[in-house]
Protein backbone atom coordinates (compact mmCIF):
# COMPACT_ATOMS: atom_id res chain seq x y z
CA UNK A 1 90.52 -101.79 -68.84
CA UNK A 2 89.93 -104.34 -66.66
CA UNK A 3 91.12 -104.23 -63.08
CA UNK A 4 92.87 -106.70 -61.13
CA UNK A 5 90.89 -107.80 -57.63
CA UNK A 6 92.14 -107.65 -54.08
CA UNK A 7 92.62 -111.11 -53.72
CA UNK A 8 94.03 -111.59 -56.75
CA UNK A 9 97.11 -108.38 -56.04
CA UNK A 10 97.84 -110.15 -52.76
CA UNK A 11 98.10 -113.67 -54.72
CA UNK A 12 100.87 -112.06 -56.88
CA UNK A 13 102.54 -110.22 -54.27
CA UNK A 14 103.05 -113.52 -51.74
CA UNK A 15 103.86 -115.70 -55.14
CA UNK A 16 106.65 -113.14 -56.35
CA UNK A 17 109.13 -113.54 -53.72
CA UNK A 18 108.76 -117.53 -54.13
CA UNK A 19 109.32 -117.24 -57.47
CA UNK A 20 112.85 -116.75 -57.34
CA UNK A 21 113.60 -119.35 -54.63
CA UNK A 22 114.28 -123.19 -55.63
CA UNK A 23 116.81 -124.89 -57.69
CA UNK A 24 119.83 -125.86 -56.10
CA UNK A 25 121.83 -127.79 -58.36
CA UNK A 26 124.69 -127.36 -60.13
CA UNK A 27 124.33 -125.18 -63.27
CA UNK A 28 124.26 -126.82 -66.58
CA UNK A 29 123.92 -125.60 -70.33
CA UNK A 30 120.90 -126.04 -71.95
CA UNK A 31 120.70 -129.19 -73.99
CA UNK A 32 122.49 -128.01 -77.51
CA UNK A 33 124.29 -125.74 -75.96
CA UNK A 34 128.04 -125.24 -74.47
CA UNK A 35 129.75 -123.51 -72.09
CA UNK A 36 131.95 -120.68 -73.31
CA UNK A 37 135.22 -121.44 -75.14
CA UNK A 38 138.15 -121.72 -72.87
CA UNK A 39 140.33 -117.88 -72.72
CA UNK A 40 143.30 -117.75 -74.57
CA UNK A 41 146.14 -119.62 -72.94
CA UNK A 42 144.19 -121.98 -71.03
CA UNK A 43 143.60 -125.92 -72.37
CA UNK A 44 140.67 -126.61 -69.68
CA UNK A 45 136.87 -124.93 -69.71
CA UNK A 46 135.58 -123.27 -66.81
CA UNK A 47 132.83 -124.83 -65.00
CA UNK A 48 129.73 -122.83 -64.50
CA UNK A 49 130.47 -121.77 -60.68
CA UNK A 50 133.96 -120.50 -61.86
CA UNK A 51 132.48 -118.51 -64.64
CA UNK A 52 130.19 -116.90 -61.49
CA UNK A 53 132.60 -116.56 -59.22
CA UNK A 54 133.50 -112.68 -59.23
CA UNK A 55 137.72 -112.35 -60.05
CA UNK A 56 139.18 -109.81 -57.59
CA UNK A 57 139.48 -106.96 -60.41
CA UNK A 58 135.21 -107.80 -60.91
CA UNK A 59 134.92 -106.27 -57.65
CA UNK A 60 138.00 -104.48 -56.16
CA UNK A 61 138.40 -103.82 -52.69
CA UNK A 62 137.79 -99.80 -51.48
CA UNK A 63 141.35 -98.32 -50.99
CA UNK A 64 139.96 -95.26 -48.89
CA UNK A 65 138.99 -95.15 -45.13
CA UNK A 66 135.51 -94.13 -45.02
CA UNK A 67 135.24 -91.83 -42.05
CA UNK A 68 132.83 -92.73 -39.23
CA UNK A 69 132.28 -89.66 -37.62
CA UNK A 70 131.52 -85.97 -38.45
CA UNK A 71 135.05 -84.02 -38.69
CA UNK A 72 135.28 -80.45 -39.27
CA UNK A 73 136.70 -79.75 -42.50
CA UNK A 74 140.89 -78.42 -42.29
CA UNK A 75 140.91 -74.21 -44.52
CA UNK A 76 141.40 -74.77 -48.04
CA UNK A 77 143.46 -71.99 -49.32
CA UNK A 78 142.29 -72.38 -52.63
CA UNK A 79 138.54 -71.06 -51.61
CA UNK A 80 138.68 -67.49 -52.53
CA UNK A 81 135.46 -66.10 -52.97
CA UNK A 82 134.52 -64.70 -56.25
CA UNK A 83 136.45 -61.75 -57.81
């Protein structure tokens, strides 16, 4: 096996990160290619951003209060110990 040099790990690591940074633009099929069929109902296509945009039931708000501090917990009468 052959193994990979110093210099050549550290290369990979620094180029990874830029890697995913770049493009800008507007998103655009791939020449041949379309955009998904318009749903049911609806006479326009979606563009590319509104296909990525999240709808609110993608990614539904939390309905319970988190609690920020430590409370101790109220006796729950169902905890009977073992019979």
């Amino acid at each position: 096996m052959r193994t990979i040099s110093v210099s050549a790990a550290l290369a990979l690591a620094l180029a990874c990160p830029l890697a995913g940074c770049g493009q800008t633009a507007e998103l655009k099929p791939r020449p041949g290619h379309q955009l998904p069929m318009a749903p049911f109902g609806r006479e326009d296509r979606q563009t590319a951003t509104q296909l990525l945009t999240p709808q609110p039931q993608d990614a539904p708000q939390r309905s319970v209060e988190l609690r920020s501090r430590s409370e101790d917990r109220q006796d729950d009468p169902f905890d009977l110990p073992p019979q």
